[in-house]
Protein backbone atom coordinates (compact mmCIF):
# COMPACT_ATOMS: atom_id res chain seq x y z
CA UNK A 1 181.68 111.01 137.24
CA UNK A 2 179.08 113.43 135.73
CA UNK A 3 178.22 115.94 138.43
CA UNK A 4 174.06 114.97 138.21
CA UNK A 5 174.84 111.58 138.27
CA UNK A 6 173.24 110.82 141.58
CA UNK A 7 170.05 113.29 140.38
CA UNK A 8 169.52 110.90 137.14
CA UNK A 9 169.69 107.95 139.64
CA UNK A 10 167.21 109.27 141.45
CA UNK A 11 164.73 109.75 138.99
CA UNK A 12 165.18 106.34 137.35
CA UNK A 13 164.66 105.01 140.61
CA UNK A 14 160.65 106.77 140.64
CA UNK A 15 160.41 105.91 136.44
CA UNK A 16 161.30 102.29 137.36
CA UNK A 17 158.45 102.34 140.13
CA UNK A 18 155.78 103.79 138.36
CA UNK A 19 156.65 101.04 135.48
CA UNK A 20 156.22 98.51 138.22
CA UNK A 21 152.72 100.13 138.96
CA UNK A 22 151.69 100.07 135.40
CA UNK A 23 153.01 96.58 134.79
CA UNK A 24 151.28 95.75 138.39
CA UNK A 25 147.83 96.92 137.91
CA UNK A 26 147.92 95.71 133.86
CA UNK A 27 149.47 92.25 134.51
CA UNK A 28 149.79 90.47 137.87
CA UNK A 29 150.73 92.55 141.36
CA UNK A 30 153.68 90.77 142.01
CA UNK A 31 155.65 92.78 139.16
CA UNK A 32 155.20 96.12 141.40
CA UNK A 33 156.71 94.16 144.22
CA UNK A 34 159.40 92.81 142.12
CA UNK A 35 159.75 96.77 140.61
CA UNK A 36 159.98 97.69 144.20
CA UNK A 37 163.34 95.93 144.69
CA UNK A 38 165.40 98.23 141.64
CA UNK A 39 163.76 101.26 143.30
CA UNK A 40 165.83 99.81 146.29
CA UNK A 41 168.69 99.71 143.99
CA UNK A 42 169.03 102.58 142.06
CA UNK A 43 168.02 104.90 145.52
CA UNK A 44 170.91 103.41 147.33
CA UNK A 45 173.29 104.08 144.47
CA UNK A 46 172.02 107.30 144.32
CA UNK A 47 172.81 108.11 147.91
CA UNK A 48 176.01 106.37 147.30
CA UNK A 49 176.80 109.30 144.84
CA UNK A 50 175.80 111.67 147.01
CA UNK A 51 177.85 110.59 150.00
CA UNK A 52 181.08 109.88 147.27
CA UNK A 53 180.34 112.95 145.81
CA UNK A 54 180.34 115.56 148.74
CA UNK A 55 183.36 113.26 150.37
CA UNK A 56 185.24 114.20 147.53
CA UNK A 57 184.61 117.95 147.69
CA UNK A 58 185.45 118.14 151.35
CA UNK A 59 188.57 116.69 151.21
CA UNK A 60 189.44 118.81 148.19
CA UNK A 61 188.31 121.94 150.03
CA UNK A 62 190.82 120.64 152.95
CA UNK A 63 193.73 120.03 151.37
CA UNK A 64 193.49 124.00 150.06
CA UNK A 65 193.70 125.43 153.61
CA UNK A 66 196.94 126.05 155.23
CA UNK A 67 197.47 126.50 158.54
CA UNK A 68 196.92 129.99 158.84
CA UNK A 69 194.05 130.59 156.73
CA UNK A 70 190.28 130.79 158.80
CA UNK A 71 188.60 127.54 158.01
CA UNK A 72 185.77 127.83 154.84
CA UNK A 73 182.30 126.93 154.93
CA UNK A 74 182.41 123.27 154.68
CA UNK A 75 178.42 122.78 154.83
CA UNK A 76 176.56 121.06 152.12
CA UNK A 77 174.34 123.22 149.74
CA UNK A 78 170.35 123.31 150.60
CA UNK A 79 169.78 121.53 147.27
CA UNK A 80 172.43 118.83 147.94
CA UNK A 81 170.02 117.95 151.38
CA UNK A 82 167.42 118.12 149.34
CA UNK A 83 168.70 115.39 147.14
CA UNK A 84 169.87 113.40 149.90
CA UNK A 85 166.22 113.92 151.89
CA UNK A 86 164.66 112.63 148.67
CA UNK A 87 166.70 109.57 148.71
CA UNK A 88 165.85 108.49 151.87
CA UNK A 89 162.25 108.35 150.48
CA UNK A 90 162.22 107.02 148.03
CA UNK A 91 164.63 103.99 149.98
CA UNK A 92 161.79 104.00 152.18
CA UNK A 93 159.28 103.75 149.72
CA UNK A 94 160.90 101.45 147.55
CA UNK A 95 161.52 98.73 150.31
CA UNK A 96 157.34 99.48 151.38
CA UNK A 97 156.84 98.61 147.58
CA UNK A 98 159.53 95.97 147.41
CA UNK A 99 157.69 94.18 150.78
CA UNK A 100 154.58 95.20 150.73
CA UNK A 101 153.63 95.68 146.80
CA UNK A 102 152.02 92.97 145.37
CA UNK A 103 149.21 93.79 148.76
CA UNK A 104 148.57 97.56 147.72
CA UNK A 105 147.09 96.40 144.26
CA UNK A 106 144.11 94.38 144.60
CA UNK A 107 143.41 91.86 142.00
């Protein structure tokens, strides 16, 4: 698994919803609505990563400490809770725009 994997999910997750936006204000507003739905979709696979991800470097980081040894710094990195604040957004968003899309453009 490439380690930005979750980071390039992200950002196709706000490319996909500003293509819904174009394709919303130049066609019909359902598209942004329907646009909204694989902003859903790529955010929560994103977060997925991110979960998977750090998981998997815990348990690594635990299976290196003996019983003697002074327990490490487990704590995520300040740009790993950045990623993961930014995913919550943009789930939020995307199920606003998923919902609620097709109302914000007026036609």
């Amino acid at each position: 698994m490439p380690k930005n994997k979750a980071l390039l999910l992200l950002v196709a997750a706000w490319v996909v919803g500003f293509i819904g936006a174009l394709l919303g204000l130049l066609i019909e507003p359902t598209w942004f609505s329907r646009f909204g739905s694989l902003v859903v979709l790529l955010a929560v696979m994103s977060e997925y990563t991110l979960l998977h991800g750090e998981l998997g470097r815990l348990y690594a980081k635990l299976d290196q400490i003996s019983a003697d040894d002074d327990i490490p710094d487990l704590s995520p990195s300040k740009w790993h809770r950045k990623k993961f604040q930014m995913t919550h957004v943009t789930v939020i968003l995307g199920t606003f725009i998923w919902g609620f899309g097709d109302l914000v453009i007026p036609f």
